[in-house]
Protein backbone atom coordinates (compact mmCIF):
# COMPACT_ATOMS: atom_id res chain seq x y z
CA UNK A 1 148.87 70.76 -192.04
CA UNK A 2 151.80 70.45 -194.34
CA UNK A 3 152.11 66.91 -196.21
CA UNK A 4 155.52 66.08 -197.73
CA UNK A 5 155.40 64.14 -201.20
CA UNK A 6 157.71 61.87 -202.39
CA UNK A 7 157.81 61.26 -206.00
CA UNK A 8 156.53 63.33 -208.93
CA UNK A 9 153.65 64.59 -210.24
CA UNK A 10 153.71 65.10 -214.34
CA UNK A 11 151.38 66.89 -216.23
CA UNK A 12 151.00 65.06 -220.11
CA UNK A 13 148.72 66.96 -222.38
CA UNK A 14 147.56 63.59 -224.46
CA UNK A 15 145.39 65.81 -226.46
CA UNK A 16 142.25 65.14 -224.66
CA UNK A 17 142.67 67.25 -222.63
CA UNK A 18 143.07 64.84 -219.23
CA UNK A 19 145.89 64.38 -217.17
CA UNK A 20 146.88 61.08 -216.22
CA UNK A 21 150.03 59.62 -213.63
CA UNK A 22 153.24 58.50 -214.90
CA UNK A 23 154.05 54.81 -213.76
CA UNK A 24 157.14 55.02 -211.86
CA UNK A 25 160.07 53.80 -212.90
CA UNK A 26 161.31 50.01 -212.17
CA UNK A 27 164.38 49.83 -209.30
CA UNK A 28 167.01 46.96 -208.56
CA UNK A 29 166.02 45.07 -205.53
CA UNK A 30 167.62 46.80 -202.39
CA UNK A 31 170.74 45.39 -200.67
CA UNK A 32 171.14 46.60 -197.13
CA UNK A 33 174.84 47.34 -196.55
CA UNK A 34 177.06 45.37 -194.45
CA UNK A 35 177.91 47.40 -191.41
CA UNK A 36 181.22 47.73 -189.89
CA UNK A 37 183.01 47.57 -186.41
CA UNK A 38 184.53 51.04 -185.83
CA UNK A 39 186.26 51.92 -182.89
CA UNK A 40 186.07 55.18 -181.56
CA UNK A 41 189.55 57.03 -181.00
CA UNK A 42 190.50 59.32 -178.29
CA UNK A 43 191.11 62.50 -180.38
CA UNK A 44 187.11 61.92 -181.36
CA UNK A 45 186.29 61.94 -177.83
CA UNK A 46 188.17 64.84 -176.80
CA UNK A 47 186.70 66.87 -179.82
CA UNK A 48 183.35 66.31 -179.02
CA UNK A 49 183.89 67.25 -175.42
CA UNK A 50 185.53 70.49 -176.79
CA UNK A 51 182.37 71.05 -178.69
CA UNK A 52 180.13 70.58 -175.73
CA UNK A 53 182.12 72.87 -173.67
CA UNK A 54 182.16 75.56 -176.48
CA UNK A 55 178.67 75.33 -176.79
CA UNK A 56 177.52 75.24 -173.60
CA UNK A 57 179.52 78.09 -172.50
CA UNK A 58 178.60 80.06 -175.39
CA UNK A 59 175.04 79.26 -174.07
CA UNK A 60 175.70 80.23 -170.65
CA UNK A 61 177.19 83.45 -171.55
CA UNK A 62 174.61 84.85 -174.13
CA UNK A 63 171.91 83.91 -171.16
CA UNK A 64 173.78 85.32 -168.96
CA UNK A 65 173.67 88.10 -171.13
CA UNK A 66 170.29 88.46 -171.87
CA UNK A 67 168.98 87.87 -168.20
CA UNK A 68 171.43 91.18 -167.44
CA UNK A 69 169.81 92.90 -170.14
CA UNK A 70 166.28 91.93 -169.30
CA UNK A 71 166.16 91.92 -165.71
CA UNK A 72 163.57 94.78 -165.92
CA UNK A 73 161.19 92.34 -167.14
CA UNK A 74 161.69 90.16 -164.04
CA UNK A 75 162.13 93.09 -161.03
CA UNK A 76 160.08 95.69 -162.19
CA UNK A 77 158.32 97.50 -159.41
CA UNK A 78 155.80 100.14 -159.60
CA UNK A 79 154.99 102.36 -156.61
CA UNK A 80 151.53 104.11 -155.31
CA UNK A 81 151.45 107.04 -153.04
CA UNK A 82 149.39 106.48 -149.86
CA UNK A 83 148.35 109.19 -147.38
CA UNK A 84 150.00 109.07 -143.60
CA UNK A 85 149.17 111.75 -141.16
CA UNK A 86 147.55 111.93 -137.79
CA UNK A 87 144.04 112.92 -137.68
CA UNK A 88 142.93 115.91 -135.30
CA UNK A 89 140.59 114.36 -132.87
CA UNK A 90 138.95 116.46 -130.41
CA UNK A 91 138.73 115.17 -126.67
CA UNK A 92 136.54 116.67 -124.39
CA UNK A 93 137.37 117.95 -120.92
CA UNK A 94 135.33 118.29 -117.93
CA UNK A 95 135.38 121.36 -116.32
CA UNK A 96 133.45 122.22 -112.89
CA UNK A 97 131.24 124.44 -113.77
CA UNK A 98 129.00 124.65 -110.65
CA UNK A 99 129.86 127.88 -109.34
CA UNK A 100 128.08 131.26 -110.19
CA UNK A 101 130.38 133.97 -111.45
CA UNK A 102 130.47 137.58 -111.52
CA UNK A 103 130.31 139.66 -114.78
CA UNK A 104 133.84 140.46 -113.84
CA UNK A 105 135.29 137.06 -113.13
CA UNK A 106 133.60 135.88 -116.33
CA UNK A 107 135.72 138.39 -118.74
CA UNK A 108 139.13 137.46 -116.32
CA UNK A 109 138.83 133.72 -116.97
CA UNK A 110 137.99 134.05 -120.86
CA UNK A 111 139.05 137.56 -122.11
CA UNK A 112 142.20 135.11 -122.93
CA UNK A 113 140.07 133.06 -125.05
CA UNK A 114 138.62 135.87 -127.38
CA UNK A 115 140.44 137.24 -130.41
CA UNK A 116 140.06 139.54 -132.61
CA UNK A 117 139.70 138.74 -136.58
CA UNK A 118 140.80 141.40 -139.17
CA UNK A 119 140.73 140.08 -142.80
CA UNK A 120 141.51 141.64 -145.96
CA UNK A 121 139.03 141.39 -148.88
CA UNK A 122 139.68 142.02 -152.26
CA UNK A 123 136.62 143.05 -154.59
CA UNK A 124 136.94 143.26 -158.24
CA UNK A 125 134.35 146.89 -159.79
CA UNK A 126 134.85 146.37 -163.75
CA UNK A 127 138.05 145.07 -164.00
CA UNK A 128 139.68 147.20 -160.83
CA UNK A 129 140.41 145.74 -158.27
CA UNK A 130 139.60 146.99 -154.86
CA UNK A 131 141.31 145.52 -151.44
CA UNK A 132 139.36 146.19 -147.86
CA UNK A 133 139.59 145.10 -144.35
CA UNK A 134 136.76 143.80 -142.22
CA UNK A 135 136.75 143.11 -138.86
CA UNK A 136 135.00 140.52 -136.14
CA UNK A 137 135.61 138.27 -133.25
CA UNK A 138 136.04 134.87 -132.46
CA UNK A 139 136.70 132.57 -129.54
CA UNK A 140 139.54 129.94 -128.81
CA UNK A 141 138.02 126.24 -129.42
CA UNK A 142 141.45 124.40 -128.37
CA UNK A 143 144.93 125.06 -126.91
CA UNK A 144 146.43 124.42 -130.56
CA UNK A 145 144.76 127.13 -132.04
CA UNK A 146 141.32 125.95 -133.53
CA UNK A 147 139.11 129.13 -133.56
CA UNK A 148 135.35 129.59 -134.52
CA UNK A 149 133.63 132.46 -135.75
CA UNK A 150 130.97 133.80 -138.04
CA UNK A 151 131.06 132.72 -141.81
CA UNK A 152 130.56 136.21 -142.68
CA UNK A 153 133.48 137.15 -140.99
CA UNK A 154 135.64 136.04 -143.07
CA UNK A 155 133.19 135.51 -146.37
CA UNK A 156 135.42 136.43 -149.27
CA UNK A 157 138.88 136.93 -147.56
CA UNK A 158 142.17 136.84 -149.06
CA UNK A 159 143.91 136.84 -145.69
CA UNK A 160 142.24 136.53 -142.24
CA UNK A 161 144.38 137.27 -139.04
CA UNK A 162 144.07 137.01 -135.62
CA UNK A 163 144.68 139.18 -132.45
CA UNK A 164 145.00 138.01 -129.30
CA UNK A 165 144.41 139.81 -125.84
CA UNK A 166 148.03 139.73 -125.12
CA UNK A 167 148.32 141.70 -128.37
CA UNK A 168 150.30 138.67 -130.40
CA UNK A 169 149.17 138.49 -134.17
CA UNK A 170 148.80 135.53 -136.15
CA UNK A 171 148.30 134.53 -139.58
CA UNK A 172 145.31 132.44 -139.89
CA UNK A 173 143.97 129.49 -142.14
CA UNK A 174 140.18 128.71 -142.74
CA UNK A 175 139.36 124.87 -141.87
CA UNK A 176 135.49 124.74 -142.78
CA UNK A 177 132.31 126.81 -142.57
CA UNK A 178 128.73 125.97 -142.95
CA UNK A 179 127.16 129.18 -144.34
CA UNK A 180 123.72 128.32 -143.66
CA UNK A 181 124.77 128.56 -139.80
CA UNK A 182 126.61 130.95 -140.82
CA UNK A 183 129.90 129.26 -138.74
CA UNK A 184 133.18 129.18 -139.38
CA UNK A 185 136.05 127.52 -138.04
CA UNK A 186 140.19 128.89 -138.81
CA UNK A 187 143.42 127.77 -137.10
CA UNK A 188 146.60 129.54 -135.87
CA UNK A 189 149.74 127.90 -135.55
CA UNK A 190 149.93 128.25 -131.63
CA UNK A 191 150.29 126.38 -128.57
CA UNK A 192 149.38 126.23 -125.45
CA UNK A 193 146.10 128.51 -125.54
CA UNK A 194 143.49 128.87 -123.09
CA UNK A 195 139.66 127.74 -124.69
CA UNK A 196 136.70 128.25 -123.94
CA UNK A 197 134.38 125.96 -121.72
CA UNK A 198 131.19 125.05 -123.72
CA UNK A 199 127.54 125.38 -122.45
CA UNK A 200 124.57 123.90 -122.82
CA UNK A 201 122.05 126.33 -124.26
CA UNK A 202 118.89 124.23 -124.16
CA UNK A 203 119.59 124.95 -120.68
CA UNK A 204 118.82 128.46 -121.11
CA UNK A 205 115.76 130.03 -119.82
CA UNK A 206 114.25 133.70 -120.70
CA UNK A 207 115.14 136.47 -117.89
CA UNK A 208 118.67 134.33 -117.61
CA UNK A 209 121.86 136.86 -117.02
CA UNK A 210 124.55 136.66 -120.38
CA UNK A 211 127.14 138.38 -121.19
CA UNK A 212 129.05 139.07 -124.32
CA UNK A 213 133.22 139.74 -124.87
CA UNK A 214 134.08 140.97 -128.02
CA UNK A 215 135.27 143.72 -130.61
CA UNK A 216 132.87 146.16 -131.24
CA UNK A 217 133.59 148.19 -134.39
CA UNK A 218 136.41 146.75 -134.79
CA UNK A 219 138.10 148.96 -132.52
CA UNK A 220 136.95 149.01 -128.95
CA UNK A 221 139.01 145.72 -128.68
CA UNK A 222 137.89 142.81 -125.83
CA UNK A 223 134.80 145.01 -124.46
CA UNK A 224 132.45 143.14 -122.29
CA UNK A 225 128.52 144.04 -122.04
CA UNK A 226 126.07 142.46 -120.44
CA UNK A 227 122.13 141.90 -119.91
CA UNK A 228 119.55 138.88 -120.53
CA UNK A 229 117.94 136.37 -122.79
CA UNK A 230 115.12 138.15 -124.02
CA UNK A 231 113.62 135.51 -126.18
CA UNK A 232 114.97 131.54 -127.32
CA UNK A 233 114.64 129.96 -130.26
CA UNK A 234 113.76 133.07 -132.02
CA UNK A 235 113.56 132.43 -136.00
CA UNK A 236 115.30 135.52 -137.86
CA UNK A 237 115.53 135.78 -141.70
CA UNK A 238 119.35 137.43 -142.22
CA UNK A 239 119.88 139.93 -145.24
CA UNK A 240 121.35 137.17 -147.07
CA UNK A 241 117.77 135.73 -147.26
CA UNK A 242 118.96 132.69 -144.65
CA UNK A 243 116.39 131.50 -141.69
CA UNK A 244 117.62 130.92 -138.41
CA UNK A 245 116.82 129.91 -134.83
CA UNK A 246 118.74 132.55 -132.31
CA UNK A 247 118.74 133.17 -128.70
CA UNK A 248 117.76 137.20 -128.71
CA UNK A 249 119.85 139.11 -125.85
CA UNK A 250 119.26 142.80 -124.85
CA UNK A 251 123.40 142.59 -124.64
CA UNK A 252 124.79 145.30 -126.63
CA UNK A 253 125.81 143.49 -129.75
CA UNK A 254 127.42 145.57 -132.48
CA UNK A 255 129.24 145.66 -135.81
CA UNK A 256 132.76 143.72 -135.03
CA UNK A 257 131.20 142.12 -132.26
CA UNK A 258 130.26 138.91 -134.82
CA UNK A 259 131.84 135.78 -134.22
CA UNK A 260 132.55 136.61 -130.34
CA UNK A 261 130.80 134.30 -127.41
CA UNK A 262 128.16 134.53 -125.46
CA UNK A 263 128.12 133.64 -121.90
CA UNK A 264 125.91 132.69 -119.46
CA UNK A 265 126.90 133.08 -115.83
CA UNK A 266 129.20 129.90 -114.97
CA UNK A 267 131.15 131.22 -117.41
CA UNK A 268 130.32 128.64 -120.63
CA UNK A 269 129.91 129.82 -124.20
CA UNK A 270 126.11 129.23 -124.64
CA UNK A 271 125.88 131.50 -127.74
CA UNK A 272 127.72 132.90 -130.69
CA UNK A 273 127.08 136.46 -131.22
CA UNK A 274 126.37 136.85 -135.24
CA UNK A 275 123.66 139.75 -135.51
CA UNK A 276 121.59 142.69 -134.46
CA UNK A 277 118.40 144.33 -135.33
CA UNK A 278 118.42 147.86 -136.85
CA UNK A 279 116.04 149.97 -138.92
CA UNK A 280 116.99 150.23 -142.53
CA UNK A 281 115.91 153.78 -142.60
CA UNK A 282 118.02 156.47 -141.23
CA UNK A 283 114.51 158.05 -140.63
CA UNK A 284 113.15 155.88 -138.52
CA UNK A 285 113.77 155.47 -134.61
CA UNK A 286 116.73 153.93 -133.56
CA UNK A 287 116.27 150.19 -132.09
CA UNK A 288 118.52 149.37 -129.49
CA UNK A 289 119.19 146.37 -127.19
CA UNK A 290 118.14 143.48 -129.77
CA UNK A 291 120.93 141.49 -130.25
CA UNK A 292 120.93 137.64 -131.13
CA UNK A 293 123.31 134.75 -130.77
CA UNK A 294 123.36 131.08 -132.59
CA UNK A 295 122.64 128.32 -130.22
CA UNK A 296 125.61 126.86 -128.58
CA UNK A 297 123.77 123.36 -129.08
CA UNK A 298 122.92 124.17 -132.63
CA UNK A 299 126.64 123.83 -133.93
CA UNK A 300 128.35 122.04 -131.60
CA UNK A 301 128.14 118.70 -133.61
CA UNK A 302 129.04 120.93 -136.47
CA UNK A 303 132.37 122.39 -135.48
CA UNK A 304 133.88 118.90 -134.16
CA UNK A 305 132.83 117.18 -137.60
CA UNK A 306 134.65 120.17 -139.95
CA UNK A 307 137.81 120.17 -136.78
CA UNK A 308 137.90 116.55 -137.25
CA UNK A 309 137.24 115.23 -140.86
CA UNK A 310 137.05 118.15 -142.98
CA UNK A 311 133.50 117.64 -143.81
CA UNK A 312 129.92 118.59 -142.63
CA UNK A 313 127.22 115.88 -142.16
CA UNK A 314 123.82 117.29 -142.17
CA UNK A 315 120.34 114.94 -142.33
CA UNK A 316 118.20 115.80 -145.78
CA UNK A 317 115.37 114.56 -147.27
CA UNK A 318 116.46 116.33 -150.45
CA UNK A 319 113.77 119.44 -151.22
CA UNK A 320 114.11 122.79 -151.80
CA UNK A 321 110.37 124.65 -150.41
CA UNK A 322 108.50 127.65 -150.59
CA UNK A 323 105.38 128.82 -148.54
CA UNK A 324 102.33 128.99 -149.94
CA UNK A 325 100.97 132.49 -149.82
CA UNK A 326 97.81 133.93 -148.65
CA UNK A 327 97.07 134.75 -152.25
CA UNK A 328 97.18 131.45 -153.58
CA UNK A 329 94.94 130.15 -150.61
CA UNK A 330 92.34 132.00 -151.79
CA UNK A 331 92.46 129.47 -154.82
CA UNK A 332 91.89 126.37 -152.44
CA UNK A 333 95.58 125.89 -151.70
CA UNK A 334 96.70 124.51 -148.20
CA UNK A 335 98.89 126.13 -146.32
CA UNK A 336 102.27 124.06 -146.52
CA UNK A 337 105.78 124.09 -147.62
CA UNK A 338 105.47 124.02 -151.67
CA UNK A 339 108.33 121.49 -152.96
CA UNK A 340 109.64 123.61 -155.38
CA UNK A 341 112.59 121.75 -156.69
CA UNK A 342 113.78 118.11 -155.55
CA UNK A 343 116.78 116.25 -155.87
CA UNK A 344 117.75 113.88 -158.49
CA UNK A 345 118.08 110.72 -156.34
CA UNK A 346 117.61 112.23 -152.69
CA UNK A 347 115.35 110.44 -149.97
CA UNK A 348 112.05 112.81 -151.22
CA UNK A 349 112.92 111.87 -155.44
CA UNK A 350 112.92 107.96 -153.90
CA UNK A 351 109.82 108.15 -152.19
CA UNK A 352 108.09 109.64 -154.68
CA UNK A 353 107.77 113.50 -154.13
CA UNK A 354 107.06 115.87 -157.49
CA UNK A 355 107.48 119.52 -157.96
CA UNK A 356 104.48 121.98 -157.00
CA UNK A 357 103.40 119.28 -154.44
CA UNK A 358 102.51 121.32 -150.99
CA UNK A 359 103.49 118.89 -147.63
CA UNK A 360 100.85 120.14 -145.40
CA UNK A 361 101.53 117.66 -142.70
CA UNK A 362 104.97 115.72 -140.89
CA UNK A 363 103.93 112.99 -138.51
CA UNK A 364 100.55 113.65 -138.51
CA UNK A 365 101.63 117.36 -137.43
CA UNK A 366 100.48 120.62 -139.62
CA UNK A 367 103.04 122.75 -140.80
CA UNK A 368 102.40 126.02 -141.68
CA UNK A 369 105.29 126.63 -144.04
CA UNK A 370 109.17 126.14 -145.46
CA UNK A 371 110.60 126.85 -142.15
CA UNK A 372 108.31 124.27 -140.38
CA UNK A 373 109.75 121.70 -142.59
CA UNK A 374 112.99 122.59 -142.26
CA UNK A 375 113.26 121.95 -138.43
CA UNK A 376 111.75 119.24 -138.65
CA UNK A 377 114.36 117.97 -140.87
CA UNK A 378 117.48 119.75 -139.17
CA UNK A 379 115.69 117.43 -135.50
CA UNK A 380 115.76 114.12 -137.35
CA UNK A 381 118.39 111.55 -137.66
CA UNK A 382 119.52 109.24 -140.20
CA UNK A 383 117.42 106.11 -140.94
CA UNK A 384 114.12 107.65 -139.32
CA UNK A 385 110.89 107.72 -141.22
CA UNK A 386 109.00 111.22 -142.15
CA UNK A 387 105.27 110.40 -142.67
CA UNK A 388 104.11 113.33 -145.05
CA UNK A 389 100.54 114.19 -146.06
CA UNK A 390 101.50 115.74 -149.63
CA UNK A 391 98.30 117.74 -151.28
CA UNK A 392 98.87 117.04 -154.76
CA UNK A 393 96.37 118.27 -157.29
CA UNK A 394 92.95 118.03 -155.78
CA UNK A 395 94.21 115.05 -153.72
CA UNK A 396 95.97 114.46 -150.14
CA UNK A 397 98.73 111.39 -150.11
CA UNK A 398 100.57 109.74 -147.06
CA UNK A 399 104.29 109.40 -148.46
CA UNK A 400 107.08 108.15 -146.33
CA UNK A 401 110.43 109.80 -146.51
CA UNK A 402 113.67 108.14 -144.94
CA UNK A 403 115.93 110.73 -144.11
CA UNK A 404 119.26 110.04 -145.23
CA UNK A 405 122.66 111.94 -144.18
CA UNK A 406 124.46 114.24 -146.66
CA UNK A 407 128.33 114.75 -146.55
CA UNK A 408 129.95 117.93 -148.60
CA UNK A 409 133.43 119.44 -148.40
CA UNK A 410 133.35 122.27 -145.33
CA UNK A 411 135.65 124.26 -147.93
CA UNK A 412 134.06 123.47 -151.07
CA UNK A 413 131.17 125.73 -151.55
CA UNK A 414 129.58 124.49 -148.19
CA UNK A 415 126.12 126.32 -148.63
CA UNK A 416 123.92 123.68 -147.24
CA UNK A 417 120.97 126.27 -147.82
CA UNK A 418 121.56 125.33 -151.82
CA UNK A 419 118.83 124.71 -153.29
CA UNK A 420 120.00 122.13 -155.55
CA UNK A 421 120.94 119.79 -152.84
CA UNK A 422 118.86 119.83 -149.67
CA UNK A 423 115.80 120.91 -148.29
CA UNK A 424 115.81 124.54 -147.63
CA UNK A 425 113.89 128.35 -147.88
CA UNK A 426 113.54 129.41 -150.78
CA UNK A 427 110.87 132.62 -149.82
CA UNK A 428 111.80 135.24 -151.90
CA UNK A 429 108.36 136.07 -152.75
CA UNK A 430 105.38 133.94 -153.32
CA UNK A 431 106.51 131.41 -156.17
CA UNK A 432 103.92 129.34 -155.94
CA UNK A 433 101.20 129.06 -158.86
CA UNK A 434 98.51 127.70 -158.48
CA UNK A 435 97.64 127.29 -162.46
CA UNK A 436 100.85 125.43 -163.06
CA UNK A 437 99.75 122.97 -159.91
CA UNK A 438 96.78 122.39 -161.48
CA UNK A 439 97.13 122.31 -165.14
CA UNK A 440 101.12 122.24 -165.30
């Protein structure tokens, strides 16, 4: 607070050393003056109103002013971008089905729908770099050019096109793929194509008739061959070290015939062709008629979810398991899936599941390895409960599991076989040791 003070304030060294106020000085009594009766002219009037004007305009013109000078303060506007576009949503179409075809109607109603896939590859050998083709098939999905195939069709490609019956080429883009299916999905900028009808291959039986369209080698372009299911639900281990449930076929599948569909006999893709069995030694006899195709059923849910959003959706539990080899069962240890590495805040981290712990049981159900697991998993849904007897040093707990859903890119390095994100194999060898479970 400031304090005005009226008067003075004088400092008298008296020699002691104190200071002491001056009395102030005496005044005549105050007479108020008389006032007088003025009278105000006209001139005085008109000068003040000058005076008002002047100011006031000046007023109103330097606001003026600084509101035109200002105005970004009062109609700033600052803009977001927000996505717009239409999202690809697949509809389904009934098609009667009921009536048994011939091998040769089959390949007239669909050899339409196959294609063939050439892509180029480019590999880099210290510092050089290499460019070479590979070839497969593939089948139409939708008449605006959505096309599925084998991920290892076009693992690795630069440029994939696509080769249609009626000898039209295409430049094509990949849309998703899900390597542990080993599926992929690319689109060409087409309209008015003929696709496929879709089966239902748990409707399969052994001894059913199939046949296959496709490119074998790569040059004997939109061949058909035919024969039987030999076997469902056949688990394969691919060179790539991935498990998988096929439908075997004594259809002659060969190289460039990957990616192509296989049909059963009112004319619905049941299967997708992705492998054969051969001897790795050019010694040994040469094996014939053992083809395999993935599960219509398997991937259906699959393609429509990397068509439609871009993404793959896959339940987890959030493991990564081993078996436990004979060896290490001589030691005492169950037979199981070994958890081998688990995921920082999965469903298996939350319920309580440790490293080196074996899951011998699922439901009160023995498993008698990784792959056992790993079905079991692949079956479930979201929100459902896994009761798991876990043998965990000496000792056998009951842990409950929810399994929860897991959503990843179908572009970005979609290996849902990682091991650092959800369950999976992880067999190459025997890992387990049983000194580390017990004294690690």
């Amino acid at each position: 607070m400031n304090e005005n003070y009226n008067g003075s304030f004088n400092e008298n060294n008296q020699g002691n050393g104190q200071y002491a106020w001056q009395a102030p000085t005496e005044q005549p009594p105050y007479t108020p003056p008389v006032k007088k009766d003025r009278k105000i002219g006209i001139g005085a009037i008109i000068a003040v109103a000058l005076c008002c004007s002047i100011i006031g305009a000046t007023l109103g013109v330097g606001g003026t002013l600084f509101l035109s000078r200002n105005t970004s303060l009062f109609n700033k506007v600052s803009f977001i971008n927000e996505g717009d576009r239409n999202n690809t949503v697949l509809d389904v179409n009934k098609i009667d089905t009921s009536k048994v075809m011939t091998p040769a109607e089959i390949y007239a109603a669909n050899v339409n729908s196959t294609v063939g896939i050439t892509t180029s590859v480019t590999t880099n050998y210290f510092g050089y770099q290499t460019t070479s083709a590979a070839s497969g098939s593939g089948f139409i999905l939708t008449n605006d050019g959505y096309i599925v195939t084998n991920h290892h069709v076009i693992e690795g490609a630069n440029a994939i096109k696509v080769t249609t019956f009626s000898g039209q080429s295409y430049d094509a883009t990949l849309i998703g793929y899900d390597q542990s299916n080993d599926l992929a999905v690319i689109k060409i900028e087409a309209t008015d194509l003929k696709g496929v009808v879709l089966g239902d291959s748990d409707n399969m039986n052994v001894g059913d008739s199939v046949v296959a369209i496709g490119n074998p080698l790569g040059e004997l372009t939109f061949s058909l061959t035919s024969g039987t299911v030999s076997a469902l639900d056949r688990e394969v281990t691919m060179s790539n070290g991935i498990s998988m449930d096929l439908i075997q076929t004594d259809c002659a599948i060969n190289s460039g015939n990957s990616g192509g569909a296989l049909f059963n006999m009112y004319g619905e893709v049941i299967g997708i062709t992705n492998a054969k069995y051969s001897s790795g030694n050019s010694s040994e006899a040469s094996i014939d008629n053992i083809g395999f195709a993935i599960p219509m059923n398997n991937v259906k849910e699959l393609i429509k979810s990397i068509v439609e959003t871009g993404y793959i959706e896959k339940p987890y539990i959030g493991v990564s398991v081993a078996d436990v080899g004979s060896e290490n069962q001589n030691y005492g240890i169950p037979k199981g899936a070994a958890v081998r590495t688990v995921t920082e805040g999965g469903p298996a981290a939350k319920a309580g599941i440790k490293v080196n712990d074996i899951i011998t049981k699922v439901n009160g159900n023995n498993i008698s390895g990784s792959d056992d697991l790993k079905d079991i998993v692949a079956d479930a849904s979201a929100g459902d409960t896994l009761t798991l007897a876990v043998y965990r040093q000496g000792q056998t707990l009951e842990i409950k599991v929810t399994v929860e859903v897991q959503r990843q890119s179908a572009l970005a390095g979609a290996n849902a076989n990682s091991n650092e994100n959800q369950q999976g194999n992880d067999n190459q060898g025997s890992f387990f040791n049983p000194f580390e479970h017990f004294f690690g």
